[in-house]
Protein backbone atom coordinates (compact mmCIF):
# COMPACT_ATOMS: atom_id res chain seq x y z
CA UNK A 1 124.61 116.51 79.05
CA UNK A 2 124.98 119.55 81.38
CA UNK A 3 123.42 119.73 85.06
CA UNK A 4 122.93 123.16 86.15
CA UNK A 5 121.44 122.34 89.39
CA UNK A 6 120.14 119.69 91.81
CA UNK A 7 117.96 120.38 94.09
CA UNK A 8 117.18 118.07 97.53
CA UNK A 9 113.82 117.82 98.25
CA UNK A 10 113.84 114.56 101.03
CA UNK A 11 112.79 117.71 103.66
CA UNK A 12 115.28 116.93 106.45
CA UNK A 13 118.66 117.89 107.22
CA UNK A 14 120.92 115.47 105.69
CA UNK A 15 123.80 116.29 107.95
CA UNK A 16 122.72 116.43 111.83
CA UNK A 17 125.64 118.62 112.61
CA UNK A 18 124.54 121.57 110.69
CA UNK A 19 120.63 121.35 112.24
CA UNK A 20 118.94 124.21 113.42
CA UNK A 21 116.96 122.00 115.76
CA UNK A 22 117.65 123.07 118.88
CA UNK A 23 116.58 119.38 120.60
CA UNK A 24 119.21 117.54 118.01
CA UNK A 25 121.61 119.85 118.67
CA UNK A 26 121.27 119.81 122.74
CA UNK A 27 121.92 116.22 122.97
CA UNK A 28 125.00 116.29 120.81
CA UNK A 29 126.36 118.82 122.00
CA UNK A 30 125.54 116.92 125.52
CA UNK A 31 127.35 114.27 123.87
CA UNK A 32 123.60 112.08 124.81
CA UNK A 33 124.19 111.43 121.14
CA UNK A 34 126.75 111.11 118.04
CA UNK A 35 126.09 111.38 114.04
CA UNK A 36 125.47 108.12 112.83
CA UNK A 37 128.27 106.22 110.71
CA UNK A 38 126.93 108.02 106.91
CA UNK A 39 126.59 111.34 108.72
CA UNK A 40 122.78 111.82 107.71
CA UNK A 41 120.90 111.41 110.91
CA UNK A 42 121.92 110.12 114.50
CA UNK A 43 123.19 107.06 115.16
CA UNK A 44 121.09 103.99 117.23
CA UNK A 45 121.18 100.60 118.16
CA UNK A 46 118.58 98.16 116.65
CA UNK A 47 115.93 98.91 119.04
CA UNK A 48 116.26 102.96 118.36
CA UNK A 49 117.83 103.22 121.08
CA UNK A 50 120.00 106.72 120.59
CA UNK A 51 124.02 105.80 121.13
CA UNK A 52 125.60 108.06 122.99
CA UNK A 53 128.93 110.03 121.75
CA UNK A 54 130.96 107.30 124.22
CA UNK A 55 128.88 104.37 122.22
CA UNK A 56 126.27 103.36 124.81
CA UNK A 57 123.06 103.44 123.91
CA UNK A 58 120.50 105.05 126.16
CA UNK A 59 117.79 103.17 128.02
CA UNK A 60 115.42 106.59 127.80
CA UNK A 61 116.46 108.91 124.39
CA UNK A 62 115.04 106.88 121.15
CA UNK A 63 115.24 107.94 117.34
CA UNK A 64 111.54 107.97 115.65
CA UNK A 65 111.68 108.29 111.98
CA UNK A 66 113.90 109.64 109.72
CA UNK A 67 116.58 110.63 111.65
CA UNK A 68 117.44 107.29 112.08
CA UNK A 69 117.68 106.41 108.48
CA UNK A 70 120.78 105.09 108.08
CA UNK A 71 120.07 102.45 110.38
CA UNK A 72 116.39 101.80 109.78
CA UNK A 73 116.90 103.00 106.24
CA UNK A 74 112.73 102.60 105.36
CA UNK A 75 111.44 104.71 107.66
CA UNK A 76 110.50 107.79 105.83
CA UNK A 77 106.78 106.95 105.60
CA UNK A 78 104.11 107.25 107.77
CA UNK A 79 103.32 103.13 107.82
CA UNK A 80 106.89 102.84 108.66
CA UNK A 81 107.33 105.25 111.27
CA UNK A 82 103.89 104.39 112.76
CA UNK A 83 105.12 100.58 113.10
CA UNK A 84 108.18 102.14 114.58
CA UNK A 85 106.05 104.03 117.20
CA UNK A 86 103.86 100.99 118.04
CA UNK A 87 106.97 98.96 118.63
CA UNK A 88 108.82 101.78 121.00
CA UNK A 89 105.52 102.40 123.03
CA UNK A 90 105.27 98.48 123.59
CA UNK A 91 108.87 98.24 124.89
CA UNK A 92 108.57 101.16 127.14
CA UNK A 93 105.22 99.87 129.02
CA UNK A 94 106.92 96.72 129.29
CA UNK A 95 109.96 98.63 130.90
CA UNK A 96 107.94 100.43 133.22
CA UNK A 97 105.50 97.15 134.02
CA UNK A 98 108.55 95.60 134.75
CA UNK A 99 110.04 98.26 136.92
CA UNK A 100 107.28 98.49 138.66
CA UNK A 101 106.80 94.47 139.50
């Protein structure tokens, strides 16, 4: 058998470096954030927390969705990425409640 061609048709930049999106490429450029360890989105902690180029991860940039496949490798559908938004806008009003206790 002979492949002429493959085509990708996931939609997103597989390789964050080469994105034309100018908000991705601000905060690595900023160093804010570093390509995660496969190279296809950015890199975050459990909590989607971006890590930073020096391997912190911020308490106020988060990943939503794809581009933080390679850690939260399911979350390409809307369920997914909805759960994923419930659970981020819970732990930032508890942040804030608790900041402001």
């Amino acid at each position: 058998m002979q492949i002429d061609n493959i085509v990708e048709c996931r939609g997103v930049v597989t390789n964050p470096m080469q994105t034309p999106n100018p908000i991705i490429r601000n905060v690595l450029d900023q160093g804010r954030a570093r390509v995660d360890p496969l190279g296809i989105g950015l890199d975050v902690a459990p909590d989607g927390s971006i890590v930073a180029r020096s391997g912190v991860p911020s308490e106020r940039l988060f990943a939503v969705g794809p581009i933080a496949r390679a850690a939260l490798w399911e979350i390409t559908a809307v369920p997914e990425i909805r759960d994923q938004c419930v659970e981020l806008a819970g732990r930032i009003q508890r942040t804030r409640l608790r900041r402001a206790g």
